[in-house]
PDB file of N, CA and C in Angstrom:
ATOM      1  N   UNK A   1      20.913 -25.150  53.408  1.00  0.00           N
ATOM      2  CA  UNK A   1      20.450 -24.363  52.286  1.00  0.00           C
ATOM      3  C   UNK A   1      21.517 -23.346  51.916  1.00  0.00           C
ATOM      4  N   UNK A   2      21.508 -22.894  50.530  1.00  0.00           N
ATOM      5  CA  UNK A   2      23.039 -22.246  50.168  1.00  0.00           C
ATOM      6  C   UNK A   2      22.406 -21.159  50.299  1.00  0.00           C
ATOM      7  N   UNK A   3      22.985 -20.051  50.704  1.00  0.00           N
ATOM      8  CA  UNK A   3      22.505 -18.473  51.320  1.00  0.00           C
ATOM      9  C   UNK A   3      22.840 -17.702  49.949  1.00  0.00           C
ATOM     10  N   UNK A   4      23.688 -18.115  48.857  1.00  0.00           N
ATOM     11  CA  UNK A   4      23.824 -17.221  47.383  1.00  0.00           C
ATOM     12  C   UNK A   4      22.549 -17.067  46.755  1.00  0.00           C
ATOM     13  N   UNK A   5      22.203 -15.996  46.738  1.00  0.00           N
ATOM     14  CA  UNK A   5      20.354 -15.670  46.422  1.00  0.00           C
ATOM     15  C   UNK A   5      20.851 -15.506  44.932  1.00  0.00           C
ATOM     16  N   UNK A   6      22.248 -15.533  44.672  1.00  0.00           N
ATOM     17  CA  UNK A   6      21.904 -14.970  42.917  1.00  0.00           C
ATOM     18  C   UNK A   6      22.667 -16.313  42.305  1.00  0.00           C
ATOM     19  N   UNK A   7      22.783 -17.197  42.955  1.00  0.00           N
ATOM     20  CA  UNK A   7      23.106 -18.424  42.305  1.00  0.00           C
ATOM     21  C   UNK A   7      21.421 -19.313  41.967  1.00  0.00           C
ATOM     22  N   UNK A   8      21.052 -19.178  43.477  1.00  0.00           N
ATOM     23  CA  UNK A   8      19.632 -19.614  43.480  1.00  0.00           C
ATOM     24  C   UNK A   8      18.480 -18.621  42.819  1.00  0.00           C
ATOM     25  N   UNK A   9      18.398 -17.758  42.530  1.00  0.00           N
ATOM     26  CA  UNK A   9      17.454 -16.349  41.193  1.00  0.00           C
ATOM     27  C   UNK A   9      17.734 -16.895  40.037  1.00  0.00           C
ATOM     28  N   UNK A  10      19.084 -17.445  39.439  1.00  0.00           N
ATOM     29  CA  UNK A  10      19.505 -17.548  38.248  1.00  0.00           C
ATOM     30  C   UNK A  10      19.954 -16.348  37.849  1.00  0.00           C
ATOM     31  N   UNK A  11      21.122 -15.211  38.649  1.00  0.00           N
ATOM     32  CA  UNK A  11      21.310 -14.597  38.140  1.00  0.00           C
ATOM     33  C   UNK A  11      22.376 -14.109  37.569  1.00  0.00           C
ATOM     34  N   UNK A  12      23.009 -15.455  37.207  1.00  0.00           N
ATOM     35  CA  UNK A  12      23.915 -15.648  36.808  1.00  0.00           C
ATOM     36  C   UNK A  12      23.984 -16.199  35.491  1.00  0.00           C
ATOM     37  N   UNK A  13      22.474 -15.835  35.079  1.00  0.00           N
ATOM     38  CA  UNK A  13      22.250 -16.856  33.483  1.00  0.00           C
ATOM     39  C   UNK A  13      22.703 -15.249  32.648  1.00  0.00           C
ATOM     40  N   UNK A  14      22.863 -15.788  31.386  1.00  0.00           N
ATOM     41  CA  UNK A  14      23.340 -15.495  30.411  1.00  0.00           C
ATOM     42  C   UNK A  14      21.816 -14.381  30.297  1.00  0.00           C
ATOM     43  N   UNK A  15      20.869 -14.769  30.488  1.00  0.00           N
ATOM     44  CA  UNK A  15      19.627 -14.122  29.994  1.00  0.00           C
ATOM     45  C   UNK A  15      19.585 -13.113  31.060  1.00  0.00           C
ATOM     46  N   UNK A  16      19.938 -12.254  32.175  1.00  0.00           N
ATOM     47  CA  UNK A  16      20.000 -11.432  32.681  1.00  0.00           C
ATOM     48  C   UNK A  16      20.601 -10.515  32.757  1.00  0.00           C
ATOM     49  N   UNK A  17      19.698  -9.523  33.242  1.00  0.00           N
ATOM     50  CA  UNK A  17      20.540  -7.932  32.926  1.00  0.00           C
ATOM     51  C   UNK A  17      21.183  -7.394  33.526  1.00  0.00           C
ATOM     52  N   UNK A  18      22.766  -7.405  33.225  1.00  0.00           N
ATOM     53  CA  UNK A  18      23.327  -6.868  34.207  1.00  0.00           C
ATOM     54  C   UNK A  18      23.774  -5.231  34.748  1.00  0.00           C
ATOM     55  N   UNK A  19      23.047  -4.448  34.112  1.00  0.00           N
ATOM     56  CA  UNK A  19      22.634  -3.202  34.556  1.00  0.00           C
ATOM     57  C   UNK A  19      21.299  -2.524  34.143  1.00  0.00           C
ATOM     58  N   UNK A  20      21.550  -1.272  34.718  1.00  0.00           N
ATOM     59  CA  UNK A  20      20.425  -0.415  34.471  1.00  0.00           C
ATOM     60  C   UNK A  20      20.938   0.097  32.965  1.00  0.00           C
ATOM     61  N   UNK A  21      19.758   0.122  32.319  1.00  0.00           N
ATOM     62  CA  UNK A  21      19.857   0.979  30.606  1.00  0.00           C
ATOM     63  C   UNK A  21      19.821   2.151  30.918  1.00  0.00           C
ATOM     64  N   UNK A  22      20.606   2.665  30.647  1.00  0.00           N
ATOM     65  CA  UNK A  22      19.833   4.651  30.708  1.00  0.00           C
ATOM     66  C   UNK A  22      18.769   4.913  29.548  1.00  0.00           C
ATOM     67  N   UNK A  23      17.779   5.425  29.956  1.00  0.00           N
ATOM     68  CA  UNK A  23      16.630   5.793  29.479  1.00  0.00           C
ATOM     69  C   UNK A  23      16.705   7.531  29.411  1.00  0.00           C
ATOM     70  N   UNK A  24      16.988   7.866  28.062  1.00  0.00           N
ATOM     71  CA  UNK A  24      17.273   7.524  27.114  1.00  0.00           C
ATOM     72  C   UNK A  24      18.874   7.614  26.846  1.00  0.00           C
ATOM     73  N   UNK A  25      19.110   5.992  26.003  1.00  0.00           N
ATOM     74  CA  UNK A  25      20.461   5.918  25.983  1.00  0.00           C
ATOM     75  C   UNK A  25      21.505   6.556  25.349  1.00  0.00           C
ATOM     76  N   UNK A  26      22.548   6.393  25.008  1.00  0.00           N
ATOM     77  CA  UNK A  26      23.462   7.464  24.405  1.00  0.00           C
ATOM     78  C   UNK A  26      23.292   7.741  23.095  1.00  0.00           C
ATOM     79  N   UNK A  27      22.709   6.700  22.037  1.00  0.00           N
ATOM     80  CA  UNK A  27      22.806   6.508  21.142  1.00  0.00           C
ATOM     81  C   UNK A  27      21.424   8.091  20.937  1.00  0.00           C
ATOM     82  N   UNK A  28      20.414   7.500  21.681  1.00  0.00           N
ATOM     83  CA  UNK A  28      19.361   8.460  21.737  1.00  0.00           C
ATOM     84  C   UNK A  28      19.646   9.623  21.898  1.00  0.00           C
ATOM     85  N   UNK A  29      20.265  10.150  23.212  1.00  0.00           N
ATOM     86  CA  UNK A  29      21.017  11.126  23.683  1.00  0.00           C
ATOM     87  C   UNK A  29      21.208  11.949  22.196  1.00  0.00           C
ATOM     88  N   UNK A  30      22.661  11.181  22.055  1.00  0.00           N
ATOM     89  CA  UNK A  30      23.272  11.698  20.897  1.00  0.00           C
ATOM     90  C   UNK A  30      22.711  12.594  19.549  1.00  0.00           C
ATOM     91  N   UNK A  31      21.442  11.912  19.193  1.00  0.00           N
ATOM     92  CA  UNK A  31      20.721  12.073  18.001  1.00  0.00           C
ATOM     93  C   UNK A  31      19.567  13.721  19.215  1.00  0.00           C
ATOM     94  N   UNK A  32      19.205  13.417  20.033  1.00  0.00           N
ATOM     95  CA  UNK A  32      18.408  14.372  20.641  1.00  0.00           C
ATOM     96  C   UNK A  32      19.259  15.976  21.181  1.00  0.00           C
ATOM     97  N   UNK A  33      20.470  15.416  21.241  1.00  0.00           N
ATOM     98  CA  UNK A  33      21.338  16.987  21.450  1.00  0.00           C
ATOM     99  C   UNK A  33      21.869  17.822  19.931  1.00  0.00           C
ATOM    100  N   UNK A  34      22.070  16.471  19.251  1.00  0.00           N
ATOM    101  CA  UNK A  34      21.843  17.138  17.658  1.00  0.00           C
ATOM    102  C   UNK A  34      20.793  17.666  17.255  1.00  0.00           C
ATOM    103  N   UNK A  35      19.700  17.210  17.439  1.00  0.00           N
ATOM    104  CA  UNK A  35      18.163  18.094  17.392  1.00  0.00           C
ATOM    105  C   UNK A  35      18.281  18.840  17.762  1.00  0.00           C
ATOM    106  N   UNK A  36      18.259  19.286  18.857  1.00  0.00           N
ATOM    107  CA  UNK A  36      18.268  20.073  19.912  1.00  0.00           C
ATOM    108  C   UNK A  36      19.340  21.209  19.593  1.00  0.00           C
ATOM    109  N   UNK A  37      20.572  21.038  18.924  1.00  0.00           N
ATOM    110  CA  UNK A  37      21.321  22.203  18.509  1.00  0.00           C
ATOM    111  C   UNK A  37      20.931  22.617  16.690  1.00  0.00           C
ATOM    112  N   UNK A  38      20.538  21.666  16.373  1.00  0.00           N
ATOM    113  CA  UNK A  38      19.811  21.935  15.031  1.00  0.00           C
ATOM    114  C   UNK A  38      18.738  23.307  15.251  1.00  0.00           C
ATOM    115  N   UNK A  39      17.842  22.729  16.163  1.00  0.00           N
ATOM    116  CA  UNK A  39      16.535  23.700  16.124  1.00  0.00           C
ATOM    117  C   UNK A  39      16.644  24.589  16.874  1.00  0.00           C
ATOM    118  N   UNK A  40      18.073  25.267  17.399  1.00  0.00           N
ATOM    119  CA  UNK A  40      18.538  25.892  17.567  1.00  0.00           C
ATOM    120  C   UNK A  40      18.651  27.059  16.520  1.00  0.00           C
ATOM    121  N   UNK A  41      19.346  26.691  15.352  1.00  0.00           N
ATOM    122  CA  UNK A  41      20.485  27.192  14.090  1.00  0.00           C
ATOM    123  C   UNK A  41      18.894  27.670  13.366  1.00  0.00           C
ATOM    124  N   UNK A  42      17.804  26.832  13.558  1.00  0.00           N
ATOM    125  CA  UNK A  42      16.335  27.259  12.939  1.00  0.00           C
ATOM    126  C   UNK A  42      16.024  28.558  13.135  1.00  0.00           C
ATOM    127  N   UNK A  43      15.773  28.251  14.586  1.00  0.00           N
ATOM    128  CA  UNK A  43      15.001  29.434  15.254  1.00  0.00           C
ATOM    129  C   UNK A  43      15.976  30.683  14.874  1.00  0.00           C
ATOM    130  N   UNK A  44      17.278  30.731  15.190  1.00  0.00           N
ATOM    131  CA  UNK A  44      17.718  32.145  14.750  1.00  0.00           C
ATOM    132  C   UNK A  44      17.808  32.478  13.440  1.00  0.00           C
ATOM    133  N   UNK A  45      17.468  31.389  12.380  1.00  0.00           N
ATOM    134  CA  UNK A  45      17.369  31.902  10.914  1.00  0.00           C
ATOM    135  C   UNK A  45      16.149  32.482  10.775  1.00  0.00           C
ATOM    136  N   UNK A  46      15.147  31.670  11.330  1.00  0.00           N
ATOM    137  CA  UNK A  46      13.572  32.341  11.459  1.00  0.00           C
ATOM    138  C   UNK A  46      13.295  33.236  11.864  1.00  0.00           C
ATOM    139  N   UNK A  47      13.764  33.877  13.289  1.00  0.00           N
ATOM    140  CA  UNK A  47      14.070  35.282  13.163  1.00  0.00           C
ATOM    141  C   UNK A  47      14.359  36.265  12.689  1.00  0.00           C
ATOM    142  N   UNK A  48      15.399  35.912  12.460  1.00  0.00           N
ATOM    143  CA  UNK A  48      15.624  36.810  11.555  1.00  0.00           C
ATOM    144  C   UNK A  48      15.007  37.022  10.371  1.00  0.00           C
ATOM    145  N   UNK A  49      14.132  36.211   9.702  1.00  0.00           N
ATOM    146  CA  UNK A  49      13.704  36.337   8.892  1.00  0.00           C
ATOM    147  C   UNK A  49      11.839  37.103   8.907  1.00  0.00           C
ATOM    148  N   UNK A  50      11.713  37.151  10.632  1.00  0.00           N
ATOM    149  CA  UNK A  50      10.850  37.686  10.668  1.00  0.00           C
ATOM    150  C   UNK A  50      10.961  39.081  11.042  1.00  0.00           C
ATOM    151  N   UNK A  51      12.446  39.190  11.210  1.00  0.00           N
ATOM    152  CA  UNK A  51      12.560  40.608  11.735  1.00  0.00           C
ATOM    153  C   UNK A  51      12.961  41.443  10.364  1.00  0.00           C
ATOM    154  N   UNK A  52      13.467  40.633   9.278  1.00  0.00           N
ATOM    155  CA  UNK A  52      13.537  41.502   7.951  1.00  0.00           C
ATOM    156  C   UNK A  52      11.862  41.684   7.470  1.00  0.00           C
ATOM    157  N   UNK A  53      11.567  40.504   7.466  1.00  0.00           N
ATOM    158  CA  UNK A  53       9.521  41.120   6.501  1.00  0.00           C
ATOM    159  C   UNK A  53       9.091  42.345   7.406  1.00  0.00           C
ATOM    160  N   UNK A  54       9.514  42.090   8.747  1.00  0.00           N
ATOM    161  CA  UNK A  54       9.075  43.588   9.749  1.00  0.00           C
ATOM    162  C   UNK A  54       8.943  45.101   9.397  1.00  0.00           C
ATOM    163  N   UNK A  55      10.348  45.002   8.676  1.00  0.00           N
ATOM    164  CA  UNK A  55      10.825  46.049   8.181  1.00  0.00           C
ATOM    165  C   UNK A  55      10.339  46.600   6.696  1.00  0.00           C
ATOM    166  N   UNK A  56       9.279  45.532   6.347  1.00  0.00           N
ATOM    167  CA  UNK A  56       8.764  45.773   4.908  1.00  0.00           C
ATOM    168  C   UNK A  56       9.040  46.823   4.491  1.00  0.00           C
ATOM    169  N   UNK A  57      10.571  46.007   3.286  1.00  0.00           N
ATOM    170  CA  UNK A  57      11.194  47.268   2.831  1.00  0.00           C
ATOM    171  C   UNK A  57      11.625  45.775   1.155  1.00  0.00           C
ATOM    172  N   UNK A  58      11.294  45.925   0.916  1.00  0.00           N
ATOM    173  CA  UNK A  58      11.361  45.194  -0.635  1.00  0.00           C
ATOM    174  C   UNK A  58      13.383  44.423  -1.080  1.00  0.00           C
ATOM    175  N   UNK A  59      13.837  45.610  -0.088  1.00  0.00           N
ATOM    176  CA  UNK A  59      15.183  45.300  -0.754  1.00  0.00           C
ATOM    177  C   UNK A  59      16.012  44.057   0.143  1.00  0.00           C
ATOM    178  N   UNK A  60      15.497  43.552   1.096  1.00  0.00           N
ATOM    179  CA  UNK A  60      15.618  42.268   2.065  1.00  0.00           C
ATOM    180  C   UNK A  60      14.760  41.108   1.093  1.00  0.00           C
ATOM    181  N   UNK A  61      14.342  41.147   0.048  1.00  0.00           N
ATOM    182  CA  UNK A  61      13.736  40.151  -0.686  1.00  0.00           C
ATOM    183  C   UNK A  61      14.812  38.827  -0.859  1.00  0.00           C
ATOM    184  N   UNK A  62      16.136  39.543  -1.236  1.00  0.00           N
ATOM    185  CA  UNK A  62      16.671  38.161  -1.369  1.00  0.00           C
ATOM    186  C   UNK A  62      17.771  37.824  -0.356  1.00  0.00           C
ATOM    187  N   UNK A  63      17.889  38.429   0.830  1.00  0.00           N
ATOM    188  CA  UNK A  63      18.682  37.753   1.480  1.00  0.00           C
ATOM    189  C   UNK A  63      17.452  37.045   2.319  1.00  0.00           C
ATOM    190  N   UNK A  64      16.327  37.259   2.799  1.00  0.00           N
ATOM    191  CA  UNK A  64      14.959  36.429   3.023  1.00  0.00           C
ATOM    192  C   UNK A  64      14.951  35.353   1.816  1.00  0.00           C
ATOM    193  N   UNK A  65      15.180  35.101   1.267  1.00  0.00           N
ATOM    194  CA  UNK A  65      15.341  34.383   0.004  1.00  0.00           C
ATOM    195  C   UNK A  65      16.679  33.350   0.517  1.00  0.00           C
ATOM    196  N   UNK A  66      17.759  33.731   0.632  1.00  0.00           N
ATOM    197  CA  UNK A  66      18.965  33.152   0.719  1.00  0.00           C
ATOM    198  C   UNK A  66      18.860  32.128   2.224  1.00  0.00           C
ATOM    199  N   UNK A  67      17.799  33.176   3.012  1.00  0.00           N
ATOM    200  CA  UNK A  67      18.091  32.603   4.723  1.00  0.00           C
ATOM    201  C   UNK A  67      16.858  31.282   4.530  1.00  0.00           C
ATOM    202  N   UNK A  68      15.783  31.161   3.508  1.00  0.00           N
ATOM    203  CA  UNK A  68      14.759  30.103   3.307  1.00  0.00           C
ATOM    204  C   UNK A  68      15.310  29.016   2.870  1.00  0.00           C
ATOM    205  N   UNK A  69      16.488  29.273   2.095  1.00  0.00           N
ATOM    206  CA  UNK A  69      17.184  28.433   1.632  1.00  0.00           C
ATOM    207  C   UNK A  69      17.726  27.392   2.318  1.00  0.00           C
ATOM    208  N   UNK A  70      18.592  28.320   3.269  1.00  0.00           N
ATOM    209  CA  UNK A  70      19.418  27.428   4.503  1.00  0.00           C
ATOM    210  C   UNK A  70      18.668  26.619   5.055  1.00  0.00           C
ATOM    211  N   UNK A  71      17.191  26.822   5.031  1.00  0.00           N
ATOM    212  CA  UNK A  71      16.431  25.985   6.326  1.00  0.00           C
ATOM    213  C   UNK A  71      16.151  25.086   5.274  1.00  0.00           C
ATOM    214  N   UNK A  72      16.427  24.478   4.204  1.00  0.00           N
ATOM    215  CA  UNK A  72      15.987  23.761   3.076  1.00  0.00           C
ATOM    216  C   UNK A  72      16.976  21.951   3.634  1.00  0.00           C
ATOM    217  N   UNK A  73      18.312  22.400   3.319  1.00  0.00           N
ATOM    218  CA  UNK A  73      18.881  21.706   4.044  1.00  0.00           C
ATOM    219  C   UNK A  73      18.817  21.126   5.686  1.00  0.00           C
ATOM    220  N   UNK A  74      18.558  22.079   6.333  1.00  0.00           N
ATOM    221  CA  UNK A  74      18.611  21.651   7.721  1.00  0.00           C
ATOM    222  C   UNK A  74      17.206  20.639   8.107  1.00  0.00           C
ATOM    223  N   UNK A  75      16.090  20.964   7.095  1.00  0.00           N
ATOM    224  CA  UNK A  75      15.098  20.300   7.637  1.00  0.00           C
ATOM    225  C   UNK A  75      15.691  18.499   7.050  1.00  0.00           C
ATOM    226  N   UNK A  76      16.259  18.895   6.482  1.00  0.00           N
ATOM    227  CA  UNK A  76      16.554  17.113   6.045  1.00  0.00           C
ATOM    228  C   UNK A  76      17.314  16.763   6.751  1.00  0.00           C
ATOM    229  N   UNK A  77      18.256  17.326   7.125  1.00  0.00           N
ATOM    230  CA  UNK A  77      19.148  16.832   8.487  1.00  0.00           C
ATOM    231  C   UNK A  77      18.300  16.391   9.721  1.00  0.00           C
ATOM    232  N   UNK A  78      17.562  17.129  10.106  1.00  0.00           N
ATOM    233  CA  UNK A  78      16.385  16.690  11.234  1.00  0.00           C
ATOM    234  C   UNK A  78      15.362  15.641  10.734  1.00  0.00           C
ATOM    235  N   UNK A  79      15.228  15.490   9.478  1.00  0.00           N
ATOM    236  CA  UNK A  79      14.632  14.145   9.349  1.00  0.00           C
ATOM    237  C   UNK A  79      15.507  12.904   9.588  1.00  0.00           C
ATOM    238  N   UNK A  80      16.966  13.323   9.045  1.00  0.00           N
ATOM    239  CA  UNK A  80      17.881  12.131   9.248  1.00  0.00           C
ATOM    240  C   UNK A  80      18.039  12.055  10.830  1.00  0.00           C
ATOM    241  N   UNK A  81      18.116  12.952  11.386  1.00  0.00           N
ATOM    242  CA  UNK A  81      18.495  12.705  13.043  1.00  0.00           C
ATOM    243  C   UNK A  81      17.176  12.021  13.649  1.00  0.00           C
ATOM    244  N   UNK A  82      15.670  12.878  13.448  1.00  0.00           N
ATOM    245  CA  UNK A  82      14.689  12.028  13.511  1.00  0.00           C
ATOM    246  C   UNK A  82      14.831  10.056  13.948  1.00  0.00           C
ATOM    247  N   UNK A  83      14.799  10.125  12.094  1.00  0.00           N
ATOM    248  CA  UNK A  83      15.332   8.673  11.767  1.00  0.00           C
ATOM    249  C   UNK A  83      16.382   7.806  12.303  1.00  0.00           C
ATOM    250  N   UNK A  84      17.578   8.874  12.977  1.00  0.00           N
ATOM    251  CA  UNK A  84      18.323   8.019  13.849  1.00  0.00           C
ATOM    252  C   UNK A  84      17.681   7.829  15.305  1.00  0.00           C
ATOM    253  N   UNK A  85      17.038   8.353  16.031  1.00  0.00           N
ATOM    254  CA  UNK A  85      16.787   9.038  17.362  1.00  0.00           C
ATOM    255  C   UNK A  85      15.509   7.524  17.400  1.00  0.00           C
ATOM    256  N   UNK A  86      14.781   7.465  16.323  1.00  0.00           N
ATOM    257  CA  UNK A  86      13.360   6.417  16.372  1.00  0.00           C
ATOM    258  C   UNK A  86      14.244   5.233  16.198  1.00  0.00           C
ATOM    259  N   UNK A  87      15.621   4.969  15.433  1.00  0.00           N
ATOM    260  CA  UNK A  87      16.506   3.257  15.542  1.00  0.00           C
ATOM    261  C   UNK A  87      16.185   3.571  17.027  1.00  0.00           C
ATOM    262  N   UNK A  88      17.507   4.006  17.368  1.00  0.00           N
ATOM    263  CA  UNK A  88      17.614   3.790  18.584  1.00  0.00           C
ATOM    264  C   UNK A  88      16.833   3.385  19.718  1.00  0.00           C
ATOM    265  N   UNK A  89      15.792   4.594  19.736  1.00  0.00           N
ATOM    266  CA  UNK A  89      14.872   3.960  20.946  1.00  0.00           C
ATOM    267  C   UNK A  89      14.185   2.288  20.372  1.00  0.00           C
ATOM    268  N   UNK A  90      14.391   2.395  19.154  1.00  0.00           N
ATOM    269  CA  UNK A  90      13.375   0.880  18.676  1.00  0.00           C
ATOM    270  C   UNK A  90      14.382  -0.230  19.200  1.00  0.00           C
ATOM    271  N   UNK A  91      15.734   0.226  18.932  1.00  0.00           N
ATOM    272  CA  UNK A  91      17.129  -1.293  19.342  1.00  0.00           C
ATOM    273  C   UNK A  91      16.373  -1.025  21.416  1.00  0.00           C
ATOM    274  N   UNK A  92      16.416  -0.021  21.684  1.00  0.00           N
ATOM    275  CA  UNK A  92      16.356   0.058  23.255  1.00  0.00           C
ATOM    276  C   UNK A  92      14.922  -0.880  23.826  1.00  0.00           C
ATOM    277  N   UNK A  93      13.974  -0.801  23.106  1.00  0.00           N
ATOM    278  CA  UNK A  93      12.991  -1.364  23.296  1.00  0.00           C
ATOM    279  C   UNK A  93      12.919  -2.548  22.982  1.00  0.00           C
ATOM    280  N   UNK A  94      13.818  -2.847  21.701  1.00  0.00           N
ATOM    281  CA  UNK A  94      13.955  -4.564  21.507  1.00  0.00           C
ATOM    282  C   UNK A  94      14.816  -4.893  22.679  1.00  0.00           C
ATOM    283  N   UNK A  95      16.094  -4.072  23.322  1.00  0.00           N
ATOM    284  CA  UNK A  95      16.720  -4.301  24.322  1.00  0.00           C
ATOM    285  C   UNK A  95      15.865  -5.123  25.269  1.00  0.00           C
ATOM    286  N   UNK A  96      15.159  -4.674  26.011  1.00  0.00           N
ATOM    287  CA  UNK A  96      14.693  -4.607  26.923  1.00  0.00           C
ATOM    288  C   UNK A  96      12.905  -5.767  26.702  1.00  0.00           C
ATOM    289  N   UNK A  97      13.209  -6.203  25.563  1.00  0.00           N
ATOM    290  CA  UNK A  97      12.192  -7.125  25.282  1.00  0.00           C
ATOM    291  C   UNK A  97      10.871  -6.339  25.512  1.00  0.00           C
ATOM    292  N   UNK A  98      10.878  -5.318  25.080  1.00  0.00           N
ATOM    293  CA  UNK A  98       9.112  -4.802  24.584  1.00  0.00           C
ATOM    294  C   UNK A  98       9.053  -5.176  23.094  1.00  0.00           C
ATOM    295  N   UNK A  99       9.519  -4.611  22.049  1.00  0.00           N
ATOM    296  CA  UNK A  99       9.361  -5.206  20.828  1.00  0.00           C
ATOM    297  C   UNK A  99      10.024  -6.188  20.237  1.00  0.00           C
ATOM    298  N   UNK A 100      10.133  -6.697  18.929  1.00  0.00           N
ATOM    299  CA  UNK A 100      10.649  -7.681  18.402  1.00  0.00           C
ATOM    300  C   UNK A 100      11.285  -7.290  16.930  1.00  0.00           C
ATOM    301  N   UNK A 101      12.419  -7.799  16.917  1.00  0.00           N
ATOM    302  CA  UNK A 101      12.861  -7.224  15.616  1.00  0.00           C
ATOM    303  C   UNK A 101      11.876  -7.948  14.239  1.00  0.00           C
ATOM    304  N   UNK A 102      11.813  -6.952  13.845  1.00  0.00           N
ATOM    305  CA  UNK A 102      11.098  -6.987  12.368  1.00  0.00           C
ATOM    306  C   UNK A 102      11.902  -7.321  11.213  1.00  0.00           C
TER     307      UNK A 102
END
């Protein structure tokens, strides 16, 4: 009897995995440390913007104005990173044969 357990497994077919995936992979990673420094750049605009109404003083009207602005853009960026962050895990999951490409 031949003692090669991965000749005899088949694990040498084309259809096997030859490592561990990192969970979650880089691609994921990637898109989640961009979040992650995004909602960063949020929170200190939001602050600040709660520390000017604090001061209810009328003449912070428009730089509270200017700082609402900024978060105008950034929330669409976090939808786009979103949108990258959900490919990814979806390619990782077709990876790994839980789903099926659509």
């Amino acid at each position: 009897m031949d003692n090669d357990i991965g000749k005899t497994a088949g694990l040498n077919s084309p259809n096997t995995c030859t490592g561990k995936m990192g969970i979650p992979t880089p691609r994921e990673r990637e898109a989640l440390s961009a979040m992650k420094s995004l909602k960063e750049r949020v929170r200190k605009i939001k602050k600040r913007i709660d520390e000017l109404r604090g001061l209810k003083d009328d003449t912070y009207a428009e730089e509270i104005g200017s700082l609402k602005g900024q978060l105008v853009p950034l929330k669409k960026e976090w939808n786009s990173l979103g949108r990258k962050r959900d490919a990814a895990a979806k390619e990782r999951m077709i990876l790994l044969g839980h789903e099926t490409e659509e």
